[in-house]
PDB file of N, CA and C in Angstrom:
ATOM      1  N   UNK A   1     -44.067  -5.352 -56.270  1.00  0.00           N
ATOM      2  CA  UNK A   1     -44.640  -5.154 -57.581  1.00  0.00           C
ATOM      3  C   UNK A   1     -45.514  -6.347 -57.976  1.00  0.00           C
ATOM      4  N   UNK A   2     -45.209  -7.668 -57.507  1.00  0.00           N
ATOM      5  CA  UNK A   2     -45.809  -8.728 -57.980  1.00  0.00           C
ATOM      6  C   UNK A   2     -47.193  -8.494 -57.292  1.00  0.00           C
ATOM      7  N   UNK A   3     -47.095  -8.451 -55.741  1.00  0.00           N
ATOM      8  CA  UNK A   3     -47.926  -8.229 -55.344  1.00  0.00           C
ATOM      9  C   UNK A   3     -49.173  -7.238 -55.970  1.00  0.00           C
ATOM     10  N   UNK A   4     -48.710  -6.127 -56.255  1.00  0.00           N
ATOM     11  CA  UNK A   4     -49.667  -5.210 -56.718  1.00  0.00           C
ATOM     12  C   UNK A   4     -50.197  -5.927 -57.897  1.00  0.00           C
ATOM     13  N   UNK A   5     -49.819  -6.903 -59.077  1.00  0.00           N
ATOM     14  CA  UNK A   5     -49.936  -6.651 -60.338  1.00  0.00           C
ATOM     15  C   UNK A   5     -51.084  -8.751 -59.977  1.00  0.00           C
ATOM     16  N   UNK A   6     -51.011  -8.936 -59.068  1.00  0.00           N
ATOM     17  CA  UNK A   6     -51.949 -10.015 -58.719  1.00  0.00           C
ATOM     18  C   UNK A   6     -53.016  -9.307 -57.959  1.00  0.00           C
ATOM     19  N   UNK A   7     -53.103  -8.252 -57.164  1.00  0.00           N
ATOM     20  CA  UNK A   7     -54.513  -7.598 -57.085  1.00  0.00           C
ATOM     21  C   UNK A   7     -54.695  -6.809 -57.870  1.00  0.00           C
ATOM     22  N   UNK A   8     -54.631  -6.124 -58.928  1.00  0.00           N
ATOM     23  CA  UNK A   8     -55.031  -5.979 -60.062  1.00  0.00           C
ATOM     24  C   UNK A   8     -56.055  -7.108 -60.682  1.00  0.00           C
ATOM     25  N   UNK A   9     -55.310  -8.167 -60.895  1.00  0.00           N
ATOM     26  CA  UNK A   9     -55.693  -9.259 -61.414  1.00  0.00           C
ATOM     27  C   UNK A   9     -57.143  -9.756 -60.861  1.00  0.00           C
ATOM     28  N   UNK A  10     -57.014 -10.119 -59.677  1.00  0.00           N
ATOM     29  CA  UNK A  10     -57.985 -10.372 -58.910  1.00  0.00           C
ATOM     30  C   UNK A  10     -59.224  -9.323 -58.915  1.00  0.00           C
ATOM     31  N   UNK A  11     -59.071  -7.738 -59.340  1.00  0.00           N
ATOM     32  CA  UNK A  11     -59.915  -7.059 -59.121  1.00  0.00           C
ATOM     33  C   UNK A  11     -60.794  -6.640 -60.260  1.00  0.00           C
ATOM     34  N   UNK A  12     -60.261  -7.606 -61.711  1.00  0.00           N
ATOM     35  CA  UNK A  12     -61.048  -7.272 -62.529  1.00  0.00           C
ATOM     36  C   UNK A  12     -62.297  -8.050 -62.664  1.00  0.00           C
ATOM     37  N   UNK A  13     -63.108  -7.124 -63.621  1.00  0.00           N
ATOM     38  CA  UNK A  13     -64.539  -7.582 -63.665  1.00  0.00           C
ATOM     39  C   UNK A  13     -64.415  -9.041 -64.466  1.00  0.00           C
ATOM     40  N   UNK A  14     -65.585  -9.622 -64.675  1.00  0.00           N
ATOM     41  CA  UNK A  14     -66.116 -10.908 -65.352  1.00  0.00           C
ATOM     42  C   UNK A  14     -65.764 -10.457 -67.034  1.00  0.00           C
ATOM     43  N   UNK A  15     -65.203 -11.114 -67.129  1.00  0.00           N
ATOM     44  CA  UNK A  15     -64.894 -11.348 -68.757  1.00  0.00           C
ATOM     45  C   UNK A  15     -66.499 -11.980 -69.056  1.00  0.00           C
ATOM     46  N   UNK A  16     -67.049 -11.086 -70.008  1.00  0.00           N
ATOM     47  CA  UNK A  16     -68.183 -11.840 -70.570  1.00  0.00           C
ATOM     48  C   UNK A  16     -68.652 -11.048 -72.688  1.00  0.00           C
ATOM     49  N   UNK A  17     -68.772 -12.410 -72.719  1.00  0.00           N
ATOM     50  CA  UNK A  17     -68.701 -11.853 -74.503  1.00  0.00           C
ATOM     51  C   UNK A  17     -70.231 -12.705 -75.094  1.00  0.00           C
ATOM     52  N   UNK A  18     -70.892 -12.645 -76.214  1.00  0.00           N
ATOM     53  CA  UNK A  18     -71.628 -13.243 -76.948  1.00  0.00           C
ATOM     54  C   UNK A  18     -71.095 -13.543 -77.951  1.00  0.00           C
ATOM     55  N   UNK A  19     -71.834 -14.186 -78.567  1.00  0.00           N
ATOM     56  CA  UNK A  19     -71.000 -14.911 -79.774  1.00  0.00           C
ATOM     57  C   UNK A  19     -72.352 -15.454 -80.944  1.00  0.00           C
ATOM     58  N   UNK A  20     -72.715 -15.015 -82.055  1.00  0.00           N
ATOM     59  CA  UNK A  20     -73.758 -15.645 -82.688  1.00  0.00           C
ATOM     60  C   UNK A  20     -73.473 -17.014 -83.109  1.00  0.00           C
ATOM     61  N   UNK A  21     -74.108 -17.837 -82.830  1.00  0.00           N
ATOM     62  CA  UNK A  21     -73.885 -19.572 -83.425  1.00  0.00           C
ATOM     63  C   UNK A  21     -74.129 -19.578 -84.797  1.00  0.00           C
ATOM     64  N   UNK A  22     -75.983 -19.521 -84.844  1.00  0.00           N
ATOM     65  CA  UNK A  22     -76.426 -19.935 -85.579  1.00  0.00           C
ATOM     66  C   UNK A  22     -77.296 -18.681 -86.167  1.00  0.00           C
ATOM     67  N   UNK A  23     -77.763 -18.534 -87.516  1.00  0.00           N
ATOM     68  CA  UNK A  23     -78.314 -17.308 -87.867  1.00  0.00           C
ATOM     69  C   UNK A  23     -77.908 -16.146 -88.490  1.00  0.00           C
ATOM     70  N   UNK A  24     -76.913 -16.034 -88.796  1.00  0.00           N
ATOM     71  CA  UNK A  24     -75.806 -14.811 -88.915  1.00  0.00           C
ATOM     72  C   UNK A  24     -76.339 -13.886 -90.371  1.00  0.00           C
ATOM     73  N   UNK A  25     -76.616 -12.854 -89.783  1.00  0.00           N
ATOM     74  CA  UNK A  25     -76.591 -12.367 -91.023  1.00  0.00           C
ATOM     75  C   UNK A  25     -75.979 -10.953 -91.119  1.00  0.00           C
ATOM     76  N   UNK A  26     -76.228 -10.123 -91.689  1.00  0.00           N
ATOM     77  CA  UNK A  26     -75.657  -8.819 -91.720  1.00  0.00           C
ATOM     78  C   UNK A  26     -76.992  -7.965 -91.210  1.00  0.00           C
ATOM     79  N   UNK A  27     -77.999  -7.935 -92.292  1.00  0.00           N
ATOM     80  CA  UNK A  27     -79.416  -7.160 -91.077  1.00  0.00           C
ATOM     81  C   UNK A  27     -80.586  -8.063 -91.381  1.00  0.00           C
ATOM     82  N   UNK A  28     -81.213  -7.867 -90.560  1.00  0.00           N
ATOM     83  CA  UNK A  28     -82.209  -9.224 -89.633  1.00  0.00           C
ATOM     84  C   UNK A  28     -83.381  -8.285 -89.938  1.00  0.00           C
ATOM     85  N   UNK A  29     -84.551  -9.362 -90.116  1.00  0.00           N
ATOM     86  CA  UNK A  29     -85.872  -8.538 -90.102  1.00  0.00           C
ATOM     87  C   UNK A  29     -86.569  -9.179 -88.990  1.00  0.00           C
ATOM     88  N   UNK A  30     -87.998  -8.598 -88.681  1.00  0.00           N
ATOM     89  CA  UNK A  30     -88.743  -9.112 -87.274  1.00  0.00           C
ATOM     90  C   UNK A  30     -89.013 -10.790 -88.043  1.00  0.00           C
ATOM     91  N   UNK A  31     -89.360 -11.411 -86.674  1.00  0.00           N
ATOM     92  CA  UNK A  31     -89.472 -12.571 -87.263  1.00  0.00           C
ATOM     93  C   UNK A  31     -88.405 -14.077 -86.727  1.00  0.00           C
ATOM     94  N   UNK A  32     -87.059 -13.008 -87.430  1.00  0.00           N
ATOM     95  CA  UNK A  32     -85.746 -14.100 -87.519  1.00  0.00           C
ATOM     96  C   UNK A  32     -85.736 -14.440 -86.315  1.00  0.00           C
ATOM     97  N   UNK A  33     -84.503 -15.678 -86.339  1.00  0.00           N
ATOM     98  CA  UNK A  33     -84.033 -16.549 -85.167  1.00  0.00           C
ATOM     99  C   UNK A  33     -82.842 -16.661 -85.274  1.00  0.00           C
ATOM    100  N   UNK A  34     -81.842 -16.223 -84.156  1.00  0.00           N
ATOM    101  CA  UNK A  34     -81.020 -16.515 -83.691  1.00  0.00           C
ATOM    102  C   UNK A  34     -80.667 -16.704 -82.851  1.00  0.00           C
ATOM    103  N   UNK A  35     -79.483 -18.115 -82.838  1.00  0.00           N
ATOM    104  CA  UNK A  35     -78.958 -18.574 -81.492  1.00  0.00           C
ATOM    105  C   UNK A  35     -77.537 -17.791 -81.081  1.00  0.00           C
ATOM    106  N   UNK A  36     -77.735 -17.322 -79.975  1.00  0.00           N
ATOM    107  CA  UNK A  36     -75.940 -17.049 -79.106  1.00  0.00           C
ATOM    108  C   UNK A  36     -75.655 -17.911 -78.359  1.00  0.00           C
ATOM    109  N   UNK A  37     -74.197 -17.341 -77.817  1.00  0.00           N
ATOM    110  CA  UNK A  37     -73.611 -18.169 -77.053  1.00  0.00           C
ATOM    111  C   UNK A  37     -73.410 -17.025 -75.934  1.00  0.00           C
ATOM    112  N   UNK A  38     -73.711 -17.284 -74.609  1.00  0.00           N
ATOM    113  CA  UNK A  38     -73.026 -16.089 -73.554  1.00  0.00           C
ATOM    114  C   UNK A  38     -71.986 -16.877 -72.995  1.00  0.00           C
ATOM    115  N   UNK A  39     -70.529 -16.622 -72.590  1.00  0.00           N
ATOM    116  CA  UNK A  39     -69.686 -16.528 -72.191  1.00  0.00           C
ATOM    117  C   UNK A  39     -68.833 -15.893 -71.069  1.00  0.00           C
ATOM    118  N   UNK A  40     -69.055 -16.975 -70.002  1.00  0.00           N
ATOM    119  CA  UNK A  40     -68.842 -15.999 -68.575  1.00  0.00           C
ATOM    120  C   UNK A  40     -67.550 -16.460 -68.229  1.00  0.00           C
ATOM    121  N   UNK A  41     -66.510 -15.305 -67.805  1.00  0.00           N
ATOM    122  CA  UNK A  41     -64.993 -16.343 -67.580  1.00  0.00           C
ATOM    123  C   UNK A  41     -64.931 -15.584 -66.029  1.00  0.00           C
ATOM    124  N   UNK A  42     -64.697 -16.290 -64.824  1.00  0.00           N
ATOM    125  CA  UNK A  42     -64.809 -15.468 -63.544  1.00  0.00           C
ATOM    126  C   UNK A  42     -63.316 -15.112 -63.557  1.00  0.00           C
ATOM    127  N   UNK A  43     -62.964 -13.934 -64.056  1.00  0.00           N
ATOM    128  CA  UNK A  43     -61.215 -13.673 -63.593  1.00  0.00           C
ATOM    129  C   UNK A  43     -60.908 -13.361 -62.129  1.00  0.00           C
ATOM    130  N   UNK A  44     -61.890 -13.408 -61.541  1.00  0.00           N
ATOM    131  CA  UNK A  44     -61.589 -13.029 -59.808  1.00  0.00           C
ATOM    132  C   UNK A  44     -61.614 -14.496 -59.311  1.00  0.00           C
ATOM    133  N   UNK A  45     -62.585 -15.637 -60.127  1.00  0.00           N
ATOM    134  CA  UNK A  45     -62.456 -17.022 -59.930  1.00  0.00           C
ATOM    135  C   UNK A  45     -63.465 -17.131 -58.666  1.00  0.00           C
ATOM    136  N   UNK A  46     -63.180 -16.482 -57.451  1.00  0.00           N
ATOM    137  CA  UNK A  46     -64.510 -16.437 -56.218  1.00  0.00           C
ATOM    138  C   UNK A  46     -65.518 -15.257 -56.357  1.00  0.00           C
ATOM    139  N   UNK A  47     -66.345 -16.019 -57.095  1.00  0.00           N
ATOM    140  CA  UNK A  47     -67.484 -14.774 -57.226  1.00  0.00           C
ATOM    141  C   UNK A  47     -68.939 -14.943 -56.422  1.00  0.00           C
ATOM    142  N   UNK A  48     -68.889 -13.776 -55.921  1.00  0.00           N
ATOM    143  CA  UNK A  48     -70.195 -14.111 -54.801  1.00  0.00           C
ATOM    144  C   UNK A  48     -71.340 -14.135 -55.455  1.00  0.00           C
ATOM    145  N   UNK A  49     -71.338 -14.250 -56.923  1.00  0.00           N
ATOM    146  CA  UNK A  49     -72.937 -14.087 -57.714  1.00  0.00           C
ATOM    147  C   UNK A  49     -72.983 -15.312 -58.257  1.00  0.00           C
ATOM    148  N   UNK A  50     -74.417 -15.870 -58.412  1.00  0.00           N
ATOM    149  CA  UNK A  50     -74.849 -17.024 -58.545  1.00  0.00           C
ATOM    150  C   UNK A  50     -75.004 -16.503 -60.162  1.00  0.00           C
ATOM    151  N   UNK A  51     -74.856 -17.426 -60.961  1.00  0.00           N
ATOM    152  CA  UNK A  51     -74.606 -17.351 -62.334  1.00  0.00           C
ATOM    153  C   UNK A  51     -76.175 -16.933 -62.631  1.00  0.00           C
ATOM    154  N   UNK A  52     -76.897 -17.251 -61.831  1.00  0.00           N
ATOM    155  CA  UNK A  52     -78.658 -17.516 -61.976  1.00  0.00           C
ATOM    156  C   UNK A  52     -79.076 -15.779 -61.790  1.00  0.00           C
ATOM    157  N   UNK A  53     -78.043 -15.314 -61.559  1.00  0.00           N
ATOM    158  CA  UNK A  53     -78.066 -13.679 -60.679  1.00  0.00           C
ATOM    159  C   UNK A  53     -77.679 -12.909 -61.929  1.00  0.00           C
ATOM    160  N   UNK A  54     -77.993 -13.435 -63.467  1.00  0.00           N
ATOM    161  CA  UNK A  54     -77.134 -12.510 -64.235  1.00  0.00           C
ATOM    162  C   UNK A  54     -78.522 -11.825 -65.081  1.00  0.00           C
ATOM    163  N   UNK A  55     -77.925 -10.703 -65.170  1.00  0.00           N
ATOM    164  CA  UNK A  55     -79.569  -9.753 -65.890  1.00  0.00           C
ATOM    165  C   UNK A  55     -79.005  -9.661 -66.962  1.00  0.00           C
ATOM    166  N   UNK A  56     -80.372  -9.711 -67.810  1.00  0.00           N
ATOM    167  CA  UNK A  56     -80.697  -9.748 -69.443  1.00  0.00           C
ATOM    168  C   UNK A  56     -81.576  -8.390 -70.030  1.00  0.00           C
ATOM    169  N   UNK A  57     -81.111  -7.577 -70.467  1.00  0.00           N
ATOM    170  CA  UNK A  57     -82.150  -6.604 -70.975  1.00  0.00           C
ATOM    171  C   UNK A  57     -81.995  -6.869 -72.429  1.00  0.00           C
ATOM    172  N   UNK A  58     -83.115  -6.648 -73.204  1.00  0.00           N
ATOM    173  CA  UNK A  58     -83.255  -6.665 -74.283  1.00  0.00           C
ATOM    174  C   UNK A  58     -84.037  -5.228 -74.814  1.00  0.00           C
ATOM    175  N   UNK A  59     -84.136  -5.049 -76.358  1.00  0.00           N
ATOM    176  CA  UNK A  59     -84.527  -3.968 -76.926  1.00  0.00           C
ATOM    177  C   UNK A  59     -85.203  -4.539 -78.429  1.00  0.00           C
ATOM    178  N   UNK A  60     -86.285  -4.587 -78.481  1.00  0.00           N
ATOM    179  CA  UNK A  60     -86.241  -5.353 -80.161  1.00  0.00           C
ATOM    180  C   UNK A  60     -86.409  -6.859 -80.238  1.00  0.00           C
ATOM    181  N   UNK A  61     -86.163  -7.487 -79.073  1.00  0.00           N
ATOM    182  CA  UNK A  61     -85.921  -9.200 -79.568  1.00  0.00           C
ATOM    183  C   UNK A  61     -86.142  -9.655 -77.838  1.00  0.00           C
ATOM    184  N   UNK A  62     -85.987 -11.005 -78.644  1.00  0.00           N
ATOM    185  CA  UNK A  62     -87.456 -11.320 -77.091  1.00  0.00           C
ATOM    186  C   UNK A  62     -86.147 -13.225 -77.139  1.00  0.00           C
ATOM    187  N   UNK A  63     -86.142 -13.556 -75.750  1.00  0.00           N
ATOM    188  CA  UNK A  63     -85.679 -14.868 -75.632  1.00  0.00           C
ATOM    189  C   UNK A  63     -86.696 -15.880 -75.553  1.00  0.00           C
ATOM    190  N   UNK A  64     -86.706 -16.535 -76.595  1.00  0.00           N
ATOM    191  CA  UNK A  64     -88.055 -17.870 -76.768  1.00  0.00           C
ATOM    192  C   UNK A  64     -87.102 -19.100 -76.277  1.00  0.00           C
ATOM    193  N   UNK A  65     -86.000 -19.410 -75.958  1.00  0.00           N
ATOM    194  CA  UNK A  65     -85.341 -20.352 -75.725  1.00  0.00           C
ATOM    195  C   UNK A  65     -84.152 -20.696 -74.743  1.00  0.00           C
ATOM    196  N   UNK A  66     -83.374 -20.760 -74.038  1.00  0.00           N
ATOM    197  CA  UNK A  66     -82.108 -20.816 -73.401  1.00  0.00           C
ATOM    198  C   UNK A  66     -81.993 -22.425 -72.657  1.00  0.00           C
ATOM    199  N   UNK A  67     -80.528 -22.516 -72.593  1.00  0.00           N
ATOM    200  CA  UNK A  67     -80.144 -23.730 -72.350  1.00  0.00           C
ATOM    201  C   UNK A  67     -79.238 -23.098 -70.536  1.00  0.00           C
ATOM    202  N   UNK A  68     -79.507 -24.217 -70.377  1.00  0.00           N
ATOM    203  CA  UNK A  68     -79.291 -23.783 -68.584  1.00  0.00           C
ATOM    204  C   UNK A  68     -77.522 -23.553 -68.803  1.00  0.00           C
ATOM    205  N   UNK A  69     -77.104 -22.776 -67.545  1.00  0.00           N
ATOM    206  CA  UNK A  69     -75.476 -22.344 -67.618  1.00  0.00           C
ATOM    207  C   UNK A  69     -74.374 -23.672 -67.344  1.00  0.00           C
ATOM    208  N   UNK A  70     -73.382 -24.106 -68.017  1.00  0.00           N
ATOM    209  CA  UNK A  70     -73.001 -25.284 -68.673  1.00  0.00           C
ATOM    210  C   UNK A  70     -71.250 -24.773 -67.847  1.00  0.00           C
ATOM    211  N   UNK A  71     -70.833 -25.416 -67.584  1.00  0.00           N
ATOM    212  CA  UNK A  71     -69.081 -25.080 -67.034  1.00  0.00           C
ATOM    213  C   UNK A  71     -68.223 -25.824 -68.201  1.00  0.00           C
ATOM    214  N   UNK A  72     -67.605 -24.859 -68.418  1.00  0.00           N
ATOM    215  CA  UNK A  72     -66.524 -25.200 -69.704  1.00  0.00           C
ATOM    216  C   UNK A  72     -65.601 -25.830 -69.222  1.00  0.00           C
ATOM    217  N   UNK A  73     -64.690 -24.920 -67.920  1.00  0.00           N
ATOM    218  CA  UNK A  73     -63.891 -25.247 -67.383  1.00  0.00           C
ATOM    219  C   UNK A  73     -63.634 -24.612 -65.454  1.00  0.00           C
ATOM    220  N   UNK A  74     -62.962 -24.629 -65.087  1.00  0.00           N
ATOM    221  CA  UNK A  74     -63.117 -24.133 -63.390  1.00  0.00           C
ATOM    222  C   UNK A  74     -63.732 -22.598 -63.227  1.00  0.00           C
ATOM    223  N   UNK A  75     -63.639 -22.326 -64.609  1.00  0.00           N
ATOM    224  CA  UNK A  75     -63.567 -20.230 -64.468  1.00  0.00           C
ATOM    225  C   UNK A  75     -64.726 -20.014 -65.656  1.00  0.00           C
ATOM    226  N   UNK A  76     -65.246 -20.757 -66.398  1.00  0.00           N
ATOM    227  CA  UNK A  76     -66.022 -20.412 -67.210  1.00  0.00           C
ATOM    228  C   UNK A  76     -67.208 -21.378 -67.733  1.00  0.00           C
ATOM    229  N   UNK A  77     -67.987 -20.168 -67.733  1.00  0.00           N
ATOM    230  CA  UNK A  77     -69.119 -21.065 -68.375  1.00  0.00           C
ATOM    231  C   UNK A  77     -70.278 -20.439 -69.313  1.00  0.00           C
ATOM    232  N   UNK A  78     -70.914 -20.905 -69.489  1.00  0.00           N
ATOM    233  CA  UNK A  78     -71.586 -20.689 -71.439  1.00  0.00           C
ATOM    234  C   UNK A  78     -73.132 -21.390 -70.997  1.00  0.00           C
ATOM    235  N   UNK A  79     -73.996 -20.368 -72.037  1.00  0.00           N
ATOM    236  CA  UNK A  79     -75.397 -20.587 -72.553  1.00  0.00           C
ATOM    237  C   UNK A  79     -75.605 -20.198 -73.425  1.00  0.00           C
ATOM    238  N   UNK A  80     -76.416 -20.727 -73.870  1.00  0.00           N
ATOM    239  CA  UNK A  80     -76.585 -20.535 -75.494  1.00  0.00           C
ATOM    240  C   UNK A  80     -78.747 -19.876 -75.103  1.00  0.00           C
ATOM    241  N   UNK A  81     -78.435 -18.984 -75.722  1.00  0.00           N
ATOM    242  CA  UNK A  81     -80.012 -18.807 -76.040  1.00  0.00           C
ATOM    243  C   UNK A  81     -80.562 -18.441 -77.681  1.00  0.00           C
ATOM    244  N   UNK A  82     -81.584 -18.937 -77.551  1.00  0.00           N
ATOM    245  CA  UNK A  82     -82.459 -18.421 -79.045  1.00  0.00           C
ATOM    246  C   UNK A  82     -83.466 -17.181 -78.656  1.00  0.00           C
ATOM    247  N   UNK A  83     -83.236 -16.409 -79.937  1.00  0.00           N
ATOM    248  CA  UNK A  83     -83.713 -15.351 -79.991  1.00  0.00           C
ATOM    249  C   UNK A  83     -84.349 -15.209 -81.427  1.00  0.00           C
ATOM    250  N   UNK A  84     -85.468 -13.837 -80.742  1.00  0.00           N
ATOM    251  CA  UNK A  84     -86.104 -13.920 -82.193  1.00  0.00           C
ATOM    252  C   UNK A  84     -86.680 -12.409 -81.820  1.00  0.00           C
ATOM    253  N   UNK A  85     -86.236 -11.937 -83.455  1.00  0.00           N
ATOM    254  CA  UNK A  85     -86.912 -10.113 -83.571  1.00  0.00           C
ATOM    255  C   UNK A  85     -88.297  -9.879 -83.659  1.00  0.00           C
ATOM    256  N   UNK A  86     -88.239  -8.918 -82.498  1.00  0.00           N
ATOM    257  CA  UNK A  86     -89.609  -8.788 -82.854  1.00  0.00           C
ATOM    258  C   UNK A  86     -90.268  -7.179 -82.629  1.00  0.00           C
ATOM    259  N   UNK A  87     -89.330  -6.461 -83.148  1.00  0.00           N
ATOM    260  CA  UNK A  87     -89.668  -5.048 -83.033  1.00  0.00           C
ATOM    261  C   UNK A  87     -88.067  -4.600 -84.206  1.00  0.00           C
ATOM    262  N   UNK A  88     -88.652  -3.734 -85.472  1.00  0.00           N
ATOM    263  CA  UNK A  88     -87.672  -3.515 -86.566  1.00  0.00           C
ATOM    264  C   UNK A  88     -87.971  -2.047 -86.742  1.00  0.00           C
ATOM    265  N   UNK A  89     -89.001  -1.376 -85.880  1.00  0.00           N
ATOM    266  CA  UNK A  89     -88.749   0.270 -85.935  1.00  0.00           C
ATOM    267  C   UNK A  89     -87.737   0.638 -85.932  1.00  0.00           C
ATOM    268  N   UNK A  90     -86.506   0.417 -85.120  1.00  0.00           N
ATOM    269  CA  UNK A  90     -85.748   1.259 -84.550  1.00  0.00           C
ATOM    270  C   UNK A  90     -84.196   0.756 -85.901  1.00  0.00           C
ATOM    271  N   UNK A  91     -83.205   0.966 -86.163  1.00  0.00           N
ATOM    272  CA  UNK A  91     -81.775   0.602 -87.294  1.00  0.00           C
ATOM    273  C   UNK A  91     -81.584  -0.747 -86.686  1.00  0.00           C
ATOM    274  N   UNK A  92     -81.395  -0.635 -84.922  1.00  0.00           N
ATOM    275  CA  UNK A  92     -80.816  -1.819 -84.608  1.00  0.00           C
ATOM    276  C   UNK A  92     -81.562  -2.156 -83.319  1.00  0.00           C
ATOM    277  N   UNK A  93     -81.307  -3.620 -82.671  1.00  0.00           N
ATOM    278  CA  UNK A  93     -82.069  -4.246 -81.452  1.00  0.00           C
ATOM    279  C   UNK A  93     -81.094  -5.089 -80.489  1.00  0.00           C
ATOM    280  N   UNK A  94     -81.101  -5.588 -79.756  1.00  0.00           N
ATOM    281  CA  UNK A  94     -79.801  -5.477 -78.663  1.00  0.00           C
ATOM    282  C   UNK A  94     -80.483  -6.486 -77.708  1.00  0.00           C
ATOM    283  N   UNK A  95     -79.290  -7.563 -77.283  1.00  0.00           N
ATOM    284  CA  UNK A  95     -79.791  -8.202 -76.012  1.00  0.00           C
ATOM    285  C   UNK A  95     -78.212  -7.694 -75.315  1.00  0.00           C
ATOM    286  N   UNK A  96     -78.380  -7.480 -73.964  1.00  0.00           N
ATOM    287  CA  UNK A  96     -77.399  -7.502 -72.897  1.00  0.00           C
ATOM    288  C   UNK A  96     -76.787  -8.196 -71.808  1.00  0.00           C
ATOM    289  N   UNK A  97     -75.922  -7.802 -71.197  1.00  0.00           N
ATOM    290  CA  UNK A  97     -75.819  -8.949 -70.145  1.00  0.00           C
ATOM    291  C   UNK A  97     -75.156  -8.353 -69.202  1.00  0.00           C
ATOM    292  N   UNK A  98     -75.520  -8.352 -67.781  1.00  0.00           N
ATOM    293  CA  UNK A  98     -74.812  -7.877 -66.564  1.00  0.00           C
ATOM    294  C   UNK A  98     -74.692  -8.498 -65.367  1.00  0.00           C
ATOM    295  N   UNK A  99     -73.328  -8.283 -65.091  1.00  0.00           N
ATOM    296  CA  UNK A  99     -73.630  -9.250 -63.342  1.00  0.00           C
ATOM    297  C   UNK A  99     -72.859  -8.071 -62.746  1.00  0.00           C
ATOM    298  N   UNK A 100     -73.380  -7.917 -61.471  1.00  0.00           N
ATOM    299  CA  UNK A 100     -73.427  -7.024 -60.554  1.00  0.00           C
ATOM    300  C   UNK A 100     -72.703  -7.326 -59.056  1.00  0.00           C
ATOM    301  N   UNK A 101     -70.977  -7.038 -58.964  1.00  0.00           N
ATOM    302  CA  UNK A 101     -70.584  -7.758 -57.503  1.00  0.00           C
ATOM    303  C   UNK A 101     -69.673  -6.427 -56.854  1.00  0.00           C
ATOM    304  N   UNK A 102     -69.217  -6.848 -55.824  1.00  0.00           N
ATOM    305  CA  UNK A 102     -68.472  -5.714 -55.355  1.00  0.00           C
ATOM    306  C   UNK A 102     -67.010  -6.266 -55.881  1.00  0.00           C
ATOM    307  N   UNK A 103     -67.051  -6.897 -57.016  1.00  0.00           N
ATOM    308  CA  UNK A 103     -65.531  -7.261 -57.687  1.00  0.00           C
ATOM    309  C   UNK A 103     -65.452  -6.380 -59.062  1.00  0.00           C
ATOM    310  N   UNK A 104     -66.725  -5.552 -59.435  1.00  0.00           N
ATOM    311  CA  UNK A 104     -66.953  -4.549 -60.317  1.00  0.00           C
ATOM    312  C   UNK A 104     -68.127  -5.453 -61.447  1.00  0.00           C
ATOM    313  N   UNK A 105     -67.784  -7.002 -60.971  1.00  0.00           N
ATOM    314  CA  UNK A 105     -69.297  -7.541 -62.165  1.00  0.00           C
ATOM    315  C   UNK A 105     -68.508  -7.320 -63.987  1.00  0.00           C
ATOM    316  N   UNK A 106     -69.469  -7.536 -64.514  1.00  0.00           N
ATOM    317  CA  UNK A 106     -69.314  -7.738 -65.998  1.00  0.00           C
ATOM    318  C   UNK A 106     -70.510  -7.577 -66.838  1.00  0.00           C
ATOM    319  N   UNK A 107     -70.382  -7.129 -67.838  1.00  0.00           N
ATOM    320  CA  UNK A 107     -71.337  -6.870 -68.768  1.00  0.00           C
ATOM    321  C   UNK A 107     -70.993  -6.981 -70.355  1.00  0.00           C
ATOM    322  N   UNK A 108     -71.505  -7.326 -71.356  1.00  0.00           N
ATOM    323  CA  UNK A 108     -71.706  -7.531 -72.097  1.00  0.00           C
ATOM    324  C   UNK A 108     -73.095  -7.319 -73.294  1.00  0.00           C
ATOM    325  N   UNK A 109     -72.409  -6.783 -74.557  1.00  0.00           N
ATOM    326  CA  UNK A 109     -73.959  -6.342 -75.231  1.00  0.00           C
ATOM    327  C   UNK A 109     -73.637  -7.374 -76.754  1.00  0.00           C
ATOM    328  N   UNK A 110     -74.515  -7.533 -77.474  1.00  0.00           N
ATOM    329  CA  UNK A 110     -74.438  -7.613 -78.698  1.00  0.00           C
ATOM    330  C   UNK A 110     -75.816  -7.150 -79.788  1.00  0.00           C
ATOM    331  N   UNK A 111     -75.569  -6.290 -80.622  1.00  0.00           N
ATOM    332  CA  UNK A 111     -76.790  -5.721 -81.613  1.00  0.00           C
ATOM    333  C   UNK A 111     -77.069  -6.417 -82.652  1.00  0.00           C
ATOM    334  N   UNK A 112     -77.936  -6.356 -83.571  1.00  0.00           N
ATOM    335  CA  UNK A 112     -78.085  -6.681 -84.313  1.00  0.00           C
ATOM    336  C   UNK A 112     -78.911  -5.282 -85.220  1.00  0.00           C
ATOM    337  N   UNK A 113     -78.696  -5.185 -86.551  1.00  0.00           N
ATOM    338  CA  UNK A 113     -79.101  -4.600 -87.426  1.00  0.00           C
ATOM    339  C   UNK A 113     -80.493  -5.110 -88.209  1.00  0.00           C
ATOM    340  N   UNK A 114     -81.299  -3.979 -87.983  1.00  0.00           N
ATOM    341  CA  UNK A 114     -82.676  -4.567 -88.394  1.00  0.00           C
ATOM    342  C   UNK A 114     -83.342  -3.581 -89.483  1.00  0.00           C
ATOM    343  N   UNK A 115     -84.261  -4.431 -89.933  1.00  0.00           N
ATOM    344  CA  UNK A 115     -84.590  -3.055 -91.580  1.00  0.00           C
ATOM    345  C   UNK A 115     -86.512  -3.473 -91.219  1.00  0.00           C
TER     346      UNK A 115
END
C-alpha cells in the first residue's frame, strides 16, 4: 500500500498557481498594470522540463516585463511578471501557464475582469 500511495505521489503533475502582487483590483480597464507571481512546485521533484520550457498564452494582456525563474527552495520556484491590458472587448482577459512532461506537466490560469 505504501508503495502504491508514493507512486501516486510521484505521478502527479506540477503544482503551479499565480498570485497578483501588485495592482489588485476587482475589474481592470485597458491600459492597467499588473504584477504576478508564477509559482512552480515540482511534486515529481525530477522533471525533465527546463523551467525555460514553460508556455504562456495570453488573451487581452500582453507581458511588458518578467523577472528570470528564482528557486525558493529544492522543489520550487517563482517569477514574477508585469502585465498590462490591452484588449477590454471581451468581460474578461487571461494569462496562462503550461508545462508539458510525460509526468502529466502542470498548468495554471488566472483572469482578470475587464469593462
Amino acid at each position: 500500500m505504501l508503495l502504491l500511495a508514493f507512486a501516486v505521489i510521484e505521478a502527479n503533475a506540477c503544482d503551479m498557481k499565480f498570485e497578483v502582487l501588485k495592482g489588485k483590483k476587482a475589474v481592470y480597464q485597458k491600459g492597467d498594470v499588473i504584477i504576478v507571481k508564477l509559482v512552480v512546485v515540482l511534486t515529481h521533484r525530477n522533471c525533465p522540463v527546463a523551467l525555460k520550457e514553460t508556455k504562456f498564452e495570453m488573451k487581452g494582456i500582453k507581458v511588458v516585463g518578467a523577472t528570470k525563474w528564482k528557486m525558493k527552495d529544492a522543489n520550487t520556484w517563482v517569477r514574477k511578471l508585469k502585465l498590462k491590458i490591452i484588449d477590454t472587448s471581451k468581460d474578461k482577459v487571461y494569462i496562462s501557464s503550461t508545462r508539458t512532461c510525460d509526468k502529466e506537466g502542470g498548468y495554471s490560469i488566472i483572469e482578470f475582469k475587464v469593462k
